[in-house]
N, C-alpha and C. Protein backbone atom coordinates (compact mmCIF):
# COMPACT_ATOMS: atom_id res chain seq x y z
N UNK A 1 -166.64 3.01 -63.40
CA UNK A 1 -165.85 4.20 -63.67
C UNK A 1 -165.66 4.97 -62.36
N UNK A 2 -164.44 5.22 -62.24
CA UNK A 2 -164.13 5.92 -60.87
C UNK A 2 -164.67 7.82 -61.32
N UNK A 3 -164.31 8.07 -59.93
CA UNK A 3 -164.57 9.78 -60.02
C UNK A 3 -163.29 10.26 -60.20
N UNK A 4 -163.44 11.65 -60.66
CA UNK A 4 -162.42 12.09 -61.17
C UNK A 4 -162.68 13.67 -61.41
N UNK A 5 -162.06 14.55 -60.61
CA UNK A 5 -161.97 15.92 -60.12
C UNK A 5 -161.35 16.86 -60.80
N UNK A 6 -161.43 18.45 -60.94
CA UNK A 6 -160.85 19.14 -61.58
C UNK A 6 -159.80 19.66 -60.67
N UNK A 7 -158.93 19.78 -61.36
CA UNK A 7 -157.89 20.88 -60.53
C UNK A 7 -157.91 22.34 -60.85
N UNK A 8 -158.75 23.44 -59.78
CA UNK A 8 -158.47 24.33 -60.11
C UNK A 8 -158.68 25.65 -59.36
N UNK A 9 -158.84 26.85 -59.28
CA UNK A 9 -158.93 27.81 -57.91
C UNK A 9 -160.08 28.07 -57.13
N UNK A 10 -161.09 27.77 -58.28
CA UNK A 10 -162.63 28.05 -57.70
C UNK A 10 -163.23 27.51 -58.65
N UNK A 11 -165.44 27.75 -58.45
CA UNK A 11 -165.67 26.82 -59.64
C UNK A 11 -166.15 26.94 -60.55
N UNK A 12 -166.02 28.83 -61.02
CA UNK A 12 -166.04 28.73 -62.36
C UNK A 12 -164.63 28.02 -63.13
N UNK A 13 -163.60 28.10 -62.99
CA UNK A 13 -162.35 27.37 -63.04
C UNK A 13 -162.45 26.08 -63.13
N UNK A 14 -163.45 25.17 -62.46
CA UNK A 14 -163.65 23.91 -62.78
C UNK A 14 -164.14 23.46 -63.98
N UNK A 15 -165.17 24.63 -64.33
CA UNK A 15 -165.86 24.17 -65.76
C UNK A 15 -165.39 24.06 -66.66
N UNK A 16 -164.01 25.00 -66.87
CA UNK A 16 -163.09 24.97 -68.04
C UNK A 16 -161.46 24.22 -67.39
N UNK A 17 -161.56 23.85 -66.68
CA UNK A 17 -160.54 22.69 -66.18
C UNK A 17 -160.11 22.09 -67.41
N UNK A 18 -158.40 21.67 -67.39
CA UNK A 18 -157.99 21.22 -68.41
C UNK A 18 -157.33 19.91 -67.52
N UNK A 19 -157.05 19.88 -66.35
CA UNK A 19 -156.40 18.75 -65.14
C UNK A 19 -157.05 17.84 -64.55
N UNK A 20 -157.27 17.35 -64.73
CA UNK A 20 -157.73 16.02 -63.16
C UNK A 20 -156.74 15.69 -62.67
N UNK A 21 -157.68 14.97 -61.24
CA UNK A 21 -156.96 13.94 -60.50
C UNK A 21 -158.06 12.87 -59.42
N UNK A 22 -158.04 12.23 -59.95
CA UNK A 22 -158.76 11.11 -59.05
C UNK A 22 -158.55 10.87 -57.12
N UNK A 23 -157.37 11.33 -56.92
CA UNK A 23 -157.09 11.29 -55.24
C UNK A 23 -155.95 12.80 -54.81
N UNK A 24 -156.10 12.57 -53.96
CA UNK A 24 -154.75 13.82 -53.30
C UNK A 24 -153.61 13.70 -54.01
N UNK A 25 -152.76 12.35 -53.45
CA UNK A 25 -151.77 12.54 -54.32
C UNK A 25 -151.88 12.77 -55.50
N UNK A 26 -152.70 12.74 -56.25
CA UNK A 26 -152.59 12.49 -57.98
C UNK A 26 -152.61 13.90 -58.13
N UNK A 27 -153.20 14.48 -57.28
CA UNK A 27 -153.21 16.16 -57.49
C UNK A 27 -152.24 16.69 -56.99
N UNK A 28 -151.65 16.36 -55.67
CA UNK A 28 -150.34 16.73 -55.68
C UNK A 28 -149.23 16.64 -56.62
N UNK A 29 -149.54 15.41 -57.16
CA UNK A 29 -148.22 15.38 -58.40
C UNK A 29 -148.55 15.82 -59.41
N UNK A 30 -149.34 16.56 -59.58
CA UNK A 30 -149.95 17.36 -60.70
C UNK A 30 -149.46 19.10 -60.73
N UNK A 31 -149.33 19.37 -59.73
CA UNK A 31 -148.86 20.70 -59.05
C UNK A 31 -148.25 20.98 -58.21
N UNK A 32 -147.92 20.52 -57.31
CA UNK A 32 -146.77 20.19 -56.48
C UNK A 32 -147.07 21.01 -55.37
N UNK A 33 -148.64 20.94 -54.72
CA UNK A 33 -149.38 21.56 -53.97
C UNK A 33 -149.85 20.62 -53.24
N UNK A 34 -150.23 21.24 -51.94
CA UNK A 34 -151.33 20.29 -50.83
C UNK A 34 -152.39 20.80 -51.45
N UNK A 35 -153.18 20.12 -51.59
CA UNK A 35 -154.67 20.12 -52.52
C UNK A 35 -155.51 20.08 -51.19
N UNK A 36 -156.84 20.14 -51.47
CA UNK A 36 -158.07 20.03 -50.91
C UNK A 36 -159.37 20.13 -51.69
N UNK A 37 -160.28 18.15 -51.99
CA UNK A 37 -161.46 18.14 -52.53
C UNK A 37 -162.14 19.54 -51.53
N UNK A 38 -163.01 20.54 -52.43
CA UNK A 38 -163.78 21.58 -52.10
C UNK A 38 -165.23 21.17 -52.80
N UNK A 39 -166.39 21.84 -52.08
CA UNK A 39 -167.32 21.97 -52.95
C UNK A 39 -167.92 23.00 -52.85
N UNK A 40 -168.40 23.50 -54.29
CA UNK A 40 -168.77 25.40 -54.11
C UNK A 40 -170.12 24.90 -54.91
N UNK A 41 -171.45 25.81 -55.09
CA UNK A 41 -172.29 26.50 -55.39
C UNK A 41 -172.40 27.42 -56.62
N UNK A 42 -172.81 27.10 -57.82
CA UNK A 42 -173.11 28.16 -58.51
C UNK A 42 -174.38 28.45 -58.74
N UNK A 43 -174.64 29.95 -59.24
CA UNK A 43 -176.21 30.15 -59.50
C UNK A 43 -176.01 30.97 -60.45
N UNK A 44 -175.65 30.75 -61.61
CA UNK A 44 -176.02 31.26 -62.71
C UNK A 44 -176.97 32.35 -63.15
N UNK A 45 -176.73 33.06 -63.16
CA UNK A 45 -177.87 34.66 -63.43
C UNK A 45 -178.31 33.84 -65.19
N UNK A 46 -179.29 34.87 -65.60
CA UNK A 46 -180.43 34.30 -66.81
C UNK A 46 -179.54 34.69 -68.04
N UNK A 47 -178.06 35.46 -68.14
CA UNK A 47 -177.29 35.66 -69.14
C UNK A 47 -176.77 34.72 -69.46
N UNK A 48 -175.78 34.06 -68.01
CA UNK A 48 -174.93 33.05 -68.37
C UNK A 48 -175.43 31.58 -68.23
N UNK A 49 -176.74 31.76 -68.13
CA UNK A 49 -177.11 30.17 -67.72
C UNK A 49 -176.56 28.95 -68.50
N UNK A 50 -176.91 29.67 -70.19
CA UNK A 50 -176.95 28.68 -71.37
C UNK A 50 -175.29 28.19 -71.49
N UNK A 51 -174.69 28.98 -71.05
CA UNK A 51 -173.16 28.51 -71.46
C UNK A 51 -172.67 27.69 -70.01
N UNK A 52 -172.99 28.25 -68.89
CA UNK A 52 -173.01 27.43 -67.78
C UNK A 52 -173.21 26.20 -67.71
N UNK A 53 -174.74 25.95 -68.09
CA UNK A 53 -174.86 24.80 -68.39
C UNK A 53 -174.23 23.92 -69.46
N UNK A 54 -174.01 24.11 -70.68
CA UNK A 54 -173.00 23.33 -71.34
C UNK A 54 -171.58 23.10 -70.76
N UNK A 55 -171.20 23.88 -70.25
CA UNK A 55 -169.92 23.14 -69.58
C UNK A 55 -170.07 22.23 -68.51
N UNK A 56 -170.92 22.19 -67.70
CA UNK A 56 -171.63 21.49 -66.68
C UNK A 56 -171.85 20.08 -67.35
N UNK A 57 -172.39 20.24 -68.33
CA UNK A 57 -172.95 18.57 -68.60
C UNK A 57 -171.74 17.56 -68.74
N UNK A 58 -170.53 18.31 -69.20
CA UNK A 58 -169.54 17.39 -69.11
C UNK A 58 -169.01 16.82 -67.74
N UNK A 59 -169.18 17.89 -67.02
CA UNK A 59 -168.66 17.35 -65.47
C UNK A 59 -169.85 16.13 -64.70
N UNK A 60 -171.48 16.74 -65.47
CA UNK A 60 -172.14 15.64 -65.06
C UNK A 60 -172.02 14.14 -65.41
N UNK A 61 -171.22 14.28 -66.33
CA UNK A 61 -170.41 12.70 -66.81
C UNK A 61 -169.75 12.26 -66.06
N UNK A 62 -168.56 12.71 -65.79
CA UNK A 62 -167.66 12.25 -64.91
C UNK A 62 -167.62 12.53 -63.86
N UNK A 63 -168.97 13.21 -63.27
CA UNK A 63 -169.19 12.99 -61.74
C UNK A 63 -169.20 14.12 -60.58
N UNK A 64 -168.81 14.91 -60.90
CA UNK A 64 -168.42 16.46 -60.20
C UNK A 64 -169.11 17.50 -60.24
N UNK A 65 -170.06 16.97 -61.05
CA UNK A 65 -170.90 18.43 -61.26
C UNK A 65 -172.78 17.18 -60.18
N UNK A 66 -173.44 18.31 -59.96
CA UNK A 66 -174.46 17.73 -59.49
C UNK A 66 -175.52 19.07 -59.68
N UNK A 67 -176.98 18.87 -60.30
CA UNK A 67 -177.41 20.05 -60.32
C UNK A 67 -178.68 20.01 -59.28
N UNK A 68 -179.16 21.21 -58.87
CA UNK A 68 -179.72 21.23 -58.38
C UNK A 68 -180.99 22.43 -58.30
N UNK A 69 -182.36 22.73 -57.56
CA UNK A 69 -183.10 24.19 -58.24
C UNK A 69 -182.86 24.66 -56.62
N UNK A 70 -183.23 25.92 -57.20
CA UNK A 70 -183.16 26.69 -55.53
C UNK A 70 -184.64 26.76 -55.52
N UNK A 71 -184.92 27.59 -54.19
CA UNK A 71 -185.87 27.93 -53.44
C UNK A 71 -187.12 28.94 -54.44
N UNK A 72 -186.21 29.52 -55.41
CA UNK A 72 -187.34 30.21 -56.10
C UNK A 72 -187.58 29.80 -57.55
N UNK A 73 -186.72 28.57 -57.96
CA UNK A 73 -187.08 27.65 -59.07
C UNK A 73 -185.60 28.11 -59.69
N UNK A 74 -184.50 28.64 -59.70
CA UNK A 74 -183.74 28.94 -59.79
C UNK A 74 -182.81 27.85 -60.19
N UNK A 75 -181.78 27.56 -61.17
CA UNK A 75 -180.91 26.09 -61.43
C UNK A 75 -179.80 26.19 -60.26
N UNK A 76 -179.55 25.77 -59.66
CA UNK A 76 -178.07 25.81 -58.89
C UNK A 76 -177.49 24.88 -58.98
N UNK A 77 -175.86 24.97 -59.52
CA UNK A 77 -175.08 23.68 -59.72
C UNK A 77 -173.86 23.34 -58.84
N UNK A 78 -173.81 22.41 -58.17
CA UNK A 78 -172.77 22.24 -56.83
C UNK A 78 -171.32 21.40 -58.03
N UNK A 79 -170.27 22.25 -57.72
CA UNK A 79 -169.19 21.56 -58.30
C UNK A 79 -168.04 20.95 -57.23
N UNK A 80 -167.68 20.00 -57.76
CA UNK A 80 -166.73 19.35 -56.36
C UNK A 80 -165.10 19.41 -57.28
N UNK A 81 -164.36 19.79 -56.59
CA UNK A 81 -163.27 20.33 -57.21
C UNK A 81 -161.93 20.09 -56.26
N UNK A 82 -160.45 20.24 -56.40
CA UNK A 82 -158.94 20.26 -55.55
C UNK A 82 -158.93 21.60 -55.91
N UNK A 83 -158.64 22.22 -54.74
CA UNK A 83 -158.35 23.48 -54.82
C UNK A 83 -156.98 23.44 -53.79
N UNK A 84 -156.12 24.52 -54.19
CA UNK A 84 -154.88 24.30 -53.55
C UNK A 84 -155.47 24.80 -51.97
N UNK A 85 -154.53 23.68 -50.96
CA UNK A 85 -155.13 23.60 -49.15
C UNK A 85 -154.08 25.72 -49.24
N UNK A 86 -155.58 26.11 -48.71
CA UNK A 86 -154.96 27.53 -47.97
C UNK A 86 -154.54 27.65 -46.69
N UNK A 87 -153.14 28.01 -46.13
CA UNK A 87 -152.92 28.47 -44.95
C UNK A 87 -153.77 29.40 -44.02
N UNK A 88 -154.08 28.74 -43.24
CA UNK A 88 -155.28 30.03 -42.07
C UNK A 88 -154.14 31.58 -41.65
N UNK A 89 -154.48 32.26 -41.81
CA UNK A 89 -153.56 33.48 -41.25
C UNK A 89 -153.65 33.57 -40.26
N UNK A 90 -152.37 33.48 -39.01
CA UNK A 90 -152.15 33.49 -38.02
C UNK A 90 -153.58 35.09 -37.50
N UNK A 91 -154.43 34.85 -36.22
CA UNK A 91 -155.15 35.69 -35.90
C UNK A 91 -154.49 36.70 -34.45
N UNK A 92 -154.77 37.92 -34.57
CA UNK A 92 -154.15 38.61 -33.11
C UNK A 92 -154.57 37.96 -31.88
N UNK A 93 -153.94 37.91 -30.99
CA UNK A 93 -154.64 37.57 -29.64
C UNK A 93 -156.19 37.86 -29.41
N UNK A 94 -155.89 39.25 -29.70
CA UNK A 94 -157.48 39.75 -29.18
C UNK A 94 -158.51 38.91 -29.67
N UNK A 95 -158.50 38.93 -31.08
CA UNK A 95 -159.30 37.92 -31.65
C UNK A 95 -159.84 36.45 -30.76
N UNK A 96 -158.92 35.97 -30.61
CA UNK A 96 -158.98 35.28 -30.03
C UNK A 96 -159.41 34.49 -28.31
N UNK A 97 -159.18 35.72 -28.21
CA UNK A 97 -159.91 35.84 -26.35
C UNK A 97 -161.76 35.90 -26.63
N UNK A 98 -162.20 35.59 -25.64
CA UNK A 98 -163.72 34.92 -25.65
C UNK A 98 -164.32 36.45 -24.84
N UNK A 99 -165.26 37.40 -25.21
CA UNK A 99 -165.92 38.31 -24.77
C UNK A 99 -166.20 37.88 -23.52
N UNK A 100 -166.16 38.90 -22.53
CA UNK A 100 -166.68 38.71 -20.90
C UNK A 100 -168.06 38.68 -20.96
N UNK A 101 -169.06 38.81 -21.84
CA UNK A 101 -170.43 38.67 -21.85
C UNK A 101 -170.92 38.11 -22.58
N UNK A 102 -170.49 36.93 -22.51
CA UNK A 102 -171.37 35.76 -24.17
C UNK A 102 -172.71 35.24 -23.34
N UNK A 103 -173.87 35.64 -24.28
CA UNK A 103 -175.48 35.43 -24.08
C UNK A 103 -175.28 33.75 -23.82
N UNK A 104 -176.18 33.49 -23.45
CA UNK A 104 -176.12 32.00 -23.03
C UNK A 104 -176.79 31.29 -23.76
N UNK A 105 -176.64 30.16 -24.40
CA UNK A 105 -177.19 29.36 -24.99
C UNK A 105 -178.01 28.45 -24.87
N UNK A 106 -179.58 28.27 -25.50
CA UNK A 106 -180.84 27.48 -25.19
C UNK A 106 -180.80 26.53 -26.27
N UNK A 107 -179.99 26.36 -27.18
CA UNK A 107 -180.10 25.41 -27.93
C UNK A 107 -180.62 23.93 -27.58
N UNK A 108 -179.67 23.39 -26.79
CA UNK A 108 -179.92 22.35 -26.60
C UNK A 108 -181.32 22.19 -25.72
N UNK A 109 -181.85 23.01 -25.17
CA UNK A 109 -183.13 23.11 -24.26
C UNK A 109 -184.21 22.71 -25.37
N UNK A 110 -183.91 23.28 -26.58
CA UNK A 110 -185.09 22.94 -27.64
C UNK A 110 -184.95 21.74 -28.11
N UNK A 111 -183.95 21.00 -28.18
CA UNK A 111 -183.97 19.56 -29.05
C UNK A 111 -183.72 18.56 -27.67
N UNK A 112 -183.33 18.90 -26.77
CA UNK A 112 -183.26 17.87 -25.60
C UNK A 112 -183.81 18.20 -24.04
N UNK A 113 -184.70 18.51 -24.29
CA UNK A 113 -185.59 18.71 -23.52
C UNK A 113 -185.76 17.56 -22.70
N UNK A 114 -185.48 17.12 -21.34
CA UNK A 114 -185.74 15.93 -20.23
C UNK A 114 -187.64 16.45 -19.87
N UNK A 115 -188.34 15.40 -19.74
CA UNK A 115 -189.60 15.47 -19.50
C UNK A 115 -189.30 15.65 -17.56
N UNK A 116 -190.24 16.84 -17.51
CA UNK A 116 -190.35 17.10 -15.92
C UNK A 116 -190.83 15.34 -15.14
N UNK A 117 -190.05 15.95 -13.79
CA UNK A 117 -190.67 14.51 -13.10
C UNK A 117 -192.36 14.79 -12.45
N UNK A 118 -192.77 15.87 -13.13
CA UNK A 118 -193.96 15.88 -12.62
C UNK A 118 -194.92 15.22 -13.33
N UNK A 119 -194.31 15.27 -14.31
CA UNK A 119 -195.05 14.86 -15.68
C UNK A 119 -194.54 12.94 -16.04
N UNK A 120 -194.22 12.50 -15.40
CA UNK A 120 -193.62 10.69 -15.09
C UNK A 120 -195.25 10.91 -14.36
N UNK A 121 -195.85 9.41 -15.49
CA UNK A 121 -196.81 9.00 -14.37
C UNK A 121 -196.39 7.63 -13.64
N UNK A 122 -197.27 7.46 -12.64
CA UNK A 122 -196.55 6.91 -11.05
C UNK A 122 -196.79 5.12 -11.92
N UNK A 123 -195.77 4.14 -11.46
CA UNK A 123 -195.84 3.26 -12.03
C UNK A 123 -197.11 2.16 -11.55
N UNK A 124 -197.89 1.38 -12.08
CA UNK A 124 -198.75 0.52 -11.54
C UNK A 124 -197.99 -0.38 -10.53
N UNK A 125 -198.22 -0.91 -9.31
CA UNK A 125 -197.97 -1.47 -8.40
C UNK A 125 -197.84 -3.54 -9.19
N UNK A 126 -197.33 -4.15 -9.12
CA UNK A 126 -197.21 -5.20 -10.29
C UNK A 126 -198.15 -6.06 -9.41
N UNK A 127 -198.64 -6.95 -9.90
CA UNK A 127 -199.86 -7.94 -9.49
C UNK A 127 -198.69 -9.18 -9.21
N UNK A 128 -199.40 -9.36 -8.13
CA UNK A 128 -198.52 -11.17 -6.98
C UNK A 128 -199.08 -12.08 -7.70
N UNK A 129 -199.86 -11.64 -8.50
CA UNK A 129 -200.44 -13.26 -8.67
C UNK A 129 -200.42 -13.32 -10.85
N UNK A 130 -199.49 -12.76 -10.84
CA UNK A 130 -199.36 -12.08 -12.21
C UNK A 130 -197.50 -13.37 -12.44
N UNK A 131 -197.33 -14.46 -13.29
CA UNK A 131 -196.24 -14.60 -13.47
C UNK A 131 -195.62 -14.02 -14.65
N UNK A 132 -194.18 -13.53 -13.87
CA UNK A 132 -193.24 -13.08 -14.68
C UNK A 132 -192.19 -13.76 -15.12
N UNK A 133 -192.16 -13.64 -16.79
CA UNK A 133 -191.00 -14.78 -17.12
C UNK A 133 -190.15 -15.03 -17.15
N UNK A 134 -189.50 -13.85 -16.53
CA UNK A 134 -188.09 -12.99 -16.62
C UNK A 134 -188.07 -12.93 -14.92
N UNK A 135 -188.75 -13.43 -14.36
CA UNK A 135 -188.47 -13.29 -13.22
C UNK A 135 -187.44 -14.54 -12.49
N UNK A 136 -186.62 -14.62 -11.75
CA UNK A 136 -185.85 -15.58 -11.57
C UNK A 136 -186.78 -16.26 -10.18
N UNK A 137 -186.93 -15.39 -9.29
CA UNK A 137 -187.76 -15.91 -8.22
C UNK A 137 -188.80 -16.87 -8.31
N UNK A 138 -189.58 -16.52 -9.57
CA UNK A 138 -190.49 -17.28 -10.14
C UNK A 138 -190.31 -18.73 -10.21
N UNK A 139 -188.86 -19.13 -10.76
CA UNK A 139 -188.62 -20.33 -10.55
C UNK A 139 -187.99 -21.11 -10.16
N UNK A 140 -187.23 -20.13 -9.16
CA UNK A 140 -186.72 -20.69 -7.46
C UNK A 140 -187.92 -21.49 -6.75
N UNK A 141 -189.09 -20.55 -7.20
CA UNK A 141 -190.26 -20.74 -5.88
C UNK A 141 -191.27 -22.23 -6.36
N UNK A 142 -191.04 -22.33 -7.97
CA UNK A 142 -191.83 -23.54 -8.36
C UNK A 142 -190.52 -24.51 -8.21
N UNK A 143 -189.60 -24.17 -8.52
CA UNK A 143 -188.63 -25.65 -7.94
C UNK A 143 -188.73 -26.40 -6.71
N UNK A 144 -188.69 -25.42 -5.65
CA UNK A 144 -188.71 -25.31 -4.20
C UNK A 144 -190.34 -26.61 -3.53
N UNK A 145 -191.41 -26.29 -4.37
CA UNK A 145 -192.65 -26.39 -4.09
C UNK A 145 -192.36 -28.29 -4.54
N UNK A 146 -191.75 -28.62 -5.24
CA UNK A 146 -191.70 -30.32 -5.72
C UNK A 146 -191.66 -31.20 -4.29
């Protein structure tokens, strides 16, 4: 059984969805909109849980609904939904120009950290009388010796 999505503005709107569409186009020809699969978050307060959840179980059938608990034991249910694609509103310039004083960033100092070269210990000096198998010289020098 394939998946199969609601069409609708947000996701309480999904739960009472009367549309599908299995891909973009199918949702485009459904509304005659540029669509976009979305996925939103609900958290149900202790009034509406019980009805929340019954509409939910149907979407957990066909795939769109996924539940999940929060952090304080809380139900939270992620719905995946076409919501019509929104135009970004053109922003003013200003917006857009980068502040003359942006703090500098250590991020990457914490996850990629290069080990100091002080801290490289010094390599062992390799033993002459040690054969290496990977060494090519190795068996230049026993050919040579016949």
């Amino acid at each position: 059984m394939t998946l199969i999505y609601p069409i609708a503005s947000d996701a309480r709107g999904a739960l009472d969805a009367s549309r599908f569409a299995r891909t973009r186009e199918e949702a485009r020809a459904a509304t005659g909109e540029d669509m976009k699969l979305v996925s939103e978050w609900l958290r149900p307060d202790a009034t509406e849980r019980e009805a929340v959840w019954t509409k939910a179980q149907t979407g957990l059938a066909r795939g769109y609904v996924q539940f999940y608990e929060g952090a304080s034991g809380e139900p939270v249910i992620a719905l995946t939904f076409w919501r019509e694609h929104q135009k970004a509103a053109a922003l003013p310039i200003e917006a857009l120009q980068v502040p003359a004083s942006v703090p500098e960033d250590h991020t990457d100092d914490l996850y990629f950290a290069k080990p100091s070269v002080k801290s490289r210990r010094p390599r062992r000096p390799a033993d002459v009388n040690q054969m290496d198998l990977f060494d090519s010289s190795s068996r230049d020098r026993g050919a040579s010796e016949d």
